[in-house]
Protein backbone atom coordinates (compact mmCIF):
# COMPACT_ATOMS: atom_id res chain seq x y z
CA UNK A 1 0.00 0.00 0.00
CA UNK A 2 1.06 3.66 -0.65
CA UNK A 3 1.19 6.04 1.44
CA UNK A 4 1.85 9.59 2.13
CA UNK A 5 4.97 10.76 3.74
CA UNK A 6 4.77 13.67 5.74
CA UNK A 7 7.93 15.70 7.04
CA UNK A 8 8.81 15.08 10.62
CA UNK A 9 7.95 17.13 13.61
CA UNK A 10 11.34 18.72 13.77
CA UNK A 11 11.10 19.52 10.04
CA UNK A 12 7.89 20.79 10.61
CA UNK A 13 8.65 23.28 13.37
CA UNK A 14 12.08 24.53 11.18
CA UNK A 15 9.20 25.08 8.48
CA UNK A 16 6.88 27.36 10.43
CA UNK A 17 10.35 29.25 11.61
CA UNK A 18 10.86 29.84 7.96
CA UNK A 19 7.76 31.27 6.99
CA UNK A 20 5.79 28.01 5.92
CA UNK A 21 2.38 29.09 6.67
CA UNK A 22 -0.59 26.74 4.88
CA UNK A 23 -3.27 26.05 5.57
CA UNK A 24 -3.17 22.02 5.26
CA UNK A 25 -5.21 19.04 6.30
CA UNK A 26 -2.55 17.41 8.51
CA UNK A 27 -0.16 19.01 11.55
CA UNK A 28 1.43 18.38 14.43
CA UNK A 29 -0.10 19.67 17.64
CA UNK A 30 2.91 19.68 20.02
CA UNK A 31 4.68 16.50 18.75
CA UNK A 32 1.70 14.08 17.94
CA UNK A 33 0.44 13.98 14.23
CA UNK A 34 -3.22 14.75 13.27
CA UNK A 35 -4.63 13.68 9.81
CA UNK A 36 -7.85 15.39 9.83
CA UNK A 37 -8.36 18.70 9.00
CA UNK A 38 -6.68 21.08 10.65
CA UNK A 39 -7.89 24.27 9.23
CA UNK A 40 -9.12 26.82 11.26
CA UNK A 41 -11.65 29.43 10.39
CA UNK A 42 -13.68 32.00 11.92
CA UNK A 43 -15.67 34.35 9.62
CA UNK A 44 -14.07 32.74 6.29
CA UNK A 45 -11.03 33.60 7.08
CA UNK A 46 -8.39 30.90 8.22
CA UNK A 47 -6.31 31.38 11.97
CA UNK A 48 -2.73 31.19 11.97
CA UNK A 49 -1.58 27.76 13.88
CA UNK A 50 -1.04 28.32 17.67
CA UNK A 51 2.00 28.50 19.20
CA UNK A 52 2.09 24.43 19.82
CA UNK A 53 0.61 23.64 16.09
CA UNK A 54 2.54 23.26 12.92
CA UNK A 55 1.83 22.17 9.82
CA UNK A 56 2.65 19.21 8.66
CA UNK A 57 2.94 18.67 4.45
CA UNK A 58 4.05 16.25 3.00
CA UNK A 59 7.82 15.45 1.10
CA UNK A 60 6.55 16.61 -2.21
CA UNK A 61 4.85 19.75 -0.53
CA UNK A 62 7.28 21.06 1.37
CA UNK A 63 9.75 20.78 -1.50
CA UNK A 64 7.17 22.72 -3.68
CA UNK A 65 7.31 25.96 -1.09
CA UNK A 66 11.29 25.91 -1.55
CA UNK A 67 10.78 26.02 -4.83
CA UNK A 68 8.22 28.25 -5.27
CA UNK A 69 8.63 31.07 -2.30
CA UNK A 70 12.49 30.47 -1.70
CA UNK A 71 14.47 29.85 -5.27
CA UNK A 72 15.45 26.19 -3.51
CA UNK A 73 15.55 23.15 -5.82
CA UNK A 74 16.20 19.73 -4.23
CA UNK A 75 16.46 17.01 -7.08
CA UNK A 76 16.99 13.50 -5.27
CA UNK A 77 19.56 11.23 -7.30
CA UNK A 78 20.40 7.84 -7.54
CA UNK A 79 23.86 7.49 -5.96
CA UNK A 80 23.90 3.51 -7.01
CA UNK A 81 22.42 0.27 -7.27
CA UNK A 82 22.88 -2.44 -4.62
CA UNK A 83 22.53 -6.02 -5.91
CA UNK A 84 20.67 -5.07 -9.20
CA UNK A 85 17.63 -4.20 -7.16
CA UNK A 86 18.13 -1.44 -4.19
CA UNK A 87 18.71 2.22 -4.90
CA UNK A 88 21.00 4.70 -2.91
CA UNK A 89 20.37 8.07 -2.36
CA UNK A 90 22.04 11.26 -2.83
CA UNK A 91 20.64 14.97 -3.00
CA UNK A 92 21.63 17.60 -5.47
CA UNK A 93 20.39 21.24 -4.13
CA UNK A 94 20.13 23.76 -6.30
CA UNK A 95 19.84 27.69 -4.85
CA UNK A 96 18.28 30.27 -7.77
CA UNK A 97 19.44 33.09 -6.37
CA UNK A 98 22.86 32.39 -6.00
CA UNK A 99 23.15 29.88 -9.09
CA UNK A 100 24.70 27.32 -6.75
CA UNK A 101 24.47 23.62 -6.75
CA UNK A 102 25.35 21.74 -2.92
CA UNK A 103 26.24 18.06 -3.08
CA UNK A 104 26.58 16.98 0.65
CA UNK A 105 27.53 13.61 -0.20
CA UNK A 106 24.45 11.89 1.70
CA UNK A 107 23.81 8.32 0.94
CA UNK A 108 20.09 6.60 2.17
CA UNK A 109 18.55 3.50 1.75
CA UNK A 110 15.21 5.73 1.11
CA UNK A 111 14.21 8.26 -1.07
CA UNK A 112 12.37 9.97 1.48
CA UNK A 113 14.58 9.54 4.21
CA UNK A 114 16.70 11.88 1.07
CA UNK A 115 14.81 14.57 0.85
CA UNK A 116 13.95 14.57 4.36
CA UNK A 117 17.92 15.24 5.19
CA UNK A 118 17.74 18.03 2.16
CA UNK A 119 14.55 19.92 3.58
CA UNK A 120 16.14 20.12 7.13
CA UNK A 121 19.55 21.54 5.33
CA UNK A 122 18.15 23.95 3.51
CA UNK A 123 16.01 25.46 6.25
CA UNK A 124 18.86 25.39 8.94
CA UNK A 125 21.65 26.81 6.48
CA UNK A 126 20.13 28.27 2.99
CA UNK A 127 17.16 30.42 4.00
């Protein structure tokens, strides 16, 4: 079965430090995950997350706001194949603004495990 793959709590906090600020059907509140909506509204127009609250998107999402609001590419790589059948991981980061390219040499098992290491270096030493 597929499944969505969400950042992780400390991810998620780095994100709403950074500016990340929508409005998103899954979050943290303090360090547990919630999956239902966690939108709030009051006369149409939609609360800011409390203090304790942060959103939670997923890989793909939060890779979409670097992107799009911060010039911050993250194109996951294969590093190499195990045994003709695993993948390794690597991340290429690429930084608009300063027409940079970062290659930190990270090797994972998992794709997502990847990115995951990318979002959390961009946020703590690009933006």
């Amino acid at each position: 079965m597929i499944t969505e793959d969400y950042v992780s709590f400390e991810t998620a906090k780095l994100l709403k430090e950074k500016g990340f600020d929508e409005s998103i059907k899954t979050c943290y509140h303090k360090n547990k995950f919630w999956e239902y909506s966690c939108n709030k509204t009051y006369n149409g127009d939609i609360f800011k997350f409390e203090e304790n609250e942060y959103s939670a998107p997923t890989l793909q999402m939060a890779m979409k706001w670097l992107r799009e609001e911060k010039g911050i590419t993250i194109v996951p790589i294969v590093s190499s194949i195990l045994d003709n059948e695993k993948f390794l991981w690597d991340v290429e980061i690429i930084v608009a603004k300063t027409n940079k390219t970062y290659y930190q040499g990270w090797v994972y098992e998992q794709y997502e495990e990847a990115v995951e290491a990318a979002i959390k270096y961009c946020l703590t030493n690009l933006i």
